[in-house]
Protein backbone atom coordinates (compact mmCIF):
# COMPACT_ATOMS: atom_id res chain seq x y z
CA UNK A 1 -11.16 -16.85 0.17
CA UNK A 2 -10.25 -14.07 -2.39
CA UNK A 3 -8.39 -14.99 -5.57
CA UNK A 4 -6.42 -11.85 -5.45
CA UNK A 5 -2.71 -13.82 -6.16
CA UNK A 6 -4.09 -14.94 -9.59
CA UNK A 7 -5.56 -11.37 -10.72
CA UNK A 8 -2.70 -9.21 -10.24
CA UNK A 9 0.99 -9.37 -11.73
CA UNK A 10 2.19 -9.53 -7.82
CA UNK A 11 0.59 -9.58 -4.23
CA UNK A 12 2.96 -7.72 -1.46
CA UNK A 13 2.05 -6.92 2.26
CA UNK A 14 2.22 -3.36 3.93
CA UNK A 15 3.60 -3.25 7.56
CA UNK A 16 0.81 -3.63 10.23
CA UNK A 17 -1.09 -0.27 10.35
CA UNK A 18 -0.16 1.53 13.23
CA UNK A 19 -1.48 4.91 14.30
CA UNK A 20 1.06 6.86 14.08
CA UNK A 21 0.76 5.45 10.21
CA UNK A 22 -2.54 7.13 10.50
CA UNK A 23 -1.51 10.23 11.88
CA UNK A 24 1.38 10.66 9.17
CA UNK A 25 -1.14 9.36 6.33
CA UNK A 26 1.27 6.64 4.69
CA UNK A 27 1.48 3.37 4.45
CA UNK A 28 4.42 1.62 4.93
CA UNK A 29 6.09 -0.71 2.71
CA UNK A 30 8.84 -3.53 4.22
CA UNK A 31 12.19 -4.33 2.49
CA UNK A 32 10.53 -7.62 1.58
CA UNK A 33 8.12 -5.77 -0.57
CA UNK A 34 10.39 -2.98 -2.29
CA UNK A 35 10.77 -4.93 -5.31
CA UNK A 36 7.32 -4.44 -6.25
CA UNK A 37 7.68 -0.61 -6.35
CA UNK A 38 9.86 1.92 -8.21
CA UNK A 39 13.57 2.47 -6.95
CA UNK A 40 13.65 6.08 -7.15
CA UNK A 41 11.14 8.38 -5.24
CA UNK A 42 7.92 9.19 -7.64
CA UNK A 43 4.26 9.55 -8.11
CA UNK A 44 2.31 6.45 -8.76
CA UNK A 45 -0.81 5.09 -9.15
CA UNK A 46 -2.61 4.13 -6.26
CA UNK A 47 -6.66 2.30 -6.61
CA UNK A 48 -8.65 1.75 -3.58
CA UNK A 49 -11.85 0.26 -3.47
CA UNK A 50 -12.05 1.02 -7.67
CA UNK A 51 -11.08 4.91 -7.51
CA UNK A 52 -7.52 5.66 -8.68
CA UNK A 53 -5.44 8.17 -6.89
CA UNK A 54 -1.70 10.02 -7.37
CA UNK A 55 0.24 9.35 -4.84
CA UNK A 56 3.97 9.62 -3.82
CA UNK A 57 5.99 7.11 -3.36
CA UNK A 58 9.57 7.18 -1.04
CA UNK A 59 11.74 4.19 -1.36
CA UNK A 60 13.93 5.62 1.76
CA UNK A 61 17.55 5.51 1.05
CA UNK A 62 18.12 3.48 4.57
CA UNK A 63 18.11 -0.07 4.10
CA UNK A 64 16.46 -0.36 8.05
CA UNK A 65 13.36 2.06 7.09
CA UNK A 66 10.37 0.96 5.30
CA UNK A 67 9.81 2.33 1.50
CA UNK A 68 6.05 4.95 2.43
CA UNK A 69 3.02 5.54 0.29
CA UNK A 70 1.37 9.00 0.92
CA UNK A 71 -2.34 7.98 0.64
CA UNK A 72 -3.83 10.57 2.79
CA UNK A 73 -6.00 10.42 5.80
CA UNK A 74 -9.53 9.35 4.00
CA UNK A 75 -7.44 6.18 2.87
CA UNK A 76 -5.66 5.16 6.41
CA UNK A 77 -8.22 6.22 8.63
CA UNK A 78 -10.65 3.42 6.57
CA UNK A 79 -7.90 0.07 6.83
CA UNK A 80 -7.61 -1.78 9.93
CA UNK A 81 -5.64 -1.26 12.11
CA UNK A 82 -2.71 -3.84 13.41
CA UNK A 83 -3.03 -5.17 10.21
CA UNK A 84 -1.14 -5.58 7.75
CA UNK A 85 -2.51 -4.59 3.93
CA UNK A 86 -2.24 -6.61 0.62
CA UNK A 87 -1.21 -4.64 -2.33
CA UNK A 88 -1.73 -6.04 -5.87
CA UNK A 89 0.61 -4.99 -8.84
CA UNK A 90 -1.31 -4.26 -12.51
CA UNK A 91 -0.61 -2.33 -14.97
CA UNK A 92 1.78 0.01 -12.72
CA UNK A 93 -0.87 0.94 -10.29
CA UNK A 94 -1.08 -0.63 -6.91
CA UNK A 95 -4.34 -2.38 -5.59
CA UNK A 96 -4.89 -1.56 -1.61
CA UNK A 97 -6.76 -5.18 -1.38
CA UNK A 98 -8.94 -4.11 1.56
CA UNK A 99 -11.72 -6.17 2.38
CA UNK A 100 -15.33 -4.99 2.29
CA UNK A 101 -17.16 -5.13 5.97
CA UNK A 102 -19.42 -7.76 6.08
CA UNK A 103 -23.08 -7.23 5.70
C-alpha cells in the first residue's frame, strides 16, 4: 500500500487510459479532478518517475470533455492501459503516481 494521499497537497485520478489516449499522447483529466489544475490553458509541471517535464495543459471550455495533459508518447506508451492514473499535487507540479513493475 503506497502512502501517496499523505505526501502530496492532493491525489486526483486520470480517466482510464485508452489508446486512442496513446495515440493522441495526453492524458485525460475528469471534471471531478479539474480543481486540482489551473483554469486557464498553460504549461505546467509535469514529474514522472523523478524527471520533471513542461507540459501543456487544456482545461476544455465544454463542461462534457475532459481537461488533457500533453505528456507525449514516451510517457503514455509506459502507463497501463484501462487504467486509470493517480496524480499527486506539490509544489505546482503534478506527480504521474505510476507504479514500478514488480521484480
Amino acid at each position: 500500500m503506497h502512502t501517496w494521499d499523505n505526501e502530496y497537497a492532493q491525489v486526483v485520478t486520470s480517466q482510464p487510459v485508452t489508446e486512442s489516449d496513446r495515440n493522441s499522447e495526453v492524458l485525460r483529466i475528469p471534471g471531478s479532478a479539474l480543481t486540482a489544475f489551473p483554469i486557464v490553458p498553460t504549461v505546467v509541471t509535469v514529474s514522472v518517475g523523478g524527471t520533471e517535464r513542461s507540459v501543456l495543459w487544456s482545461p476544455r471550455s465544454n463542461e462534457r470533455r475532459s481537461g488533457t495533459l500533453a505528456v507525449g508518447n514516451d510517457v503514455m506508451s509506459g502507463l497501463p492501459e484501462h487504467e486509470a492514473v493517480r496524480i499527486g499535487v506539490r509544489d505546482e507540479v503534478f506527480h504521474l503516481l505510476v507504479p514500478c513493475p514488480a521484480s
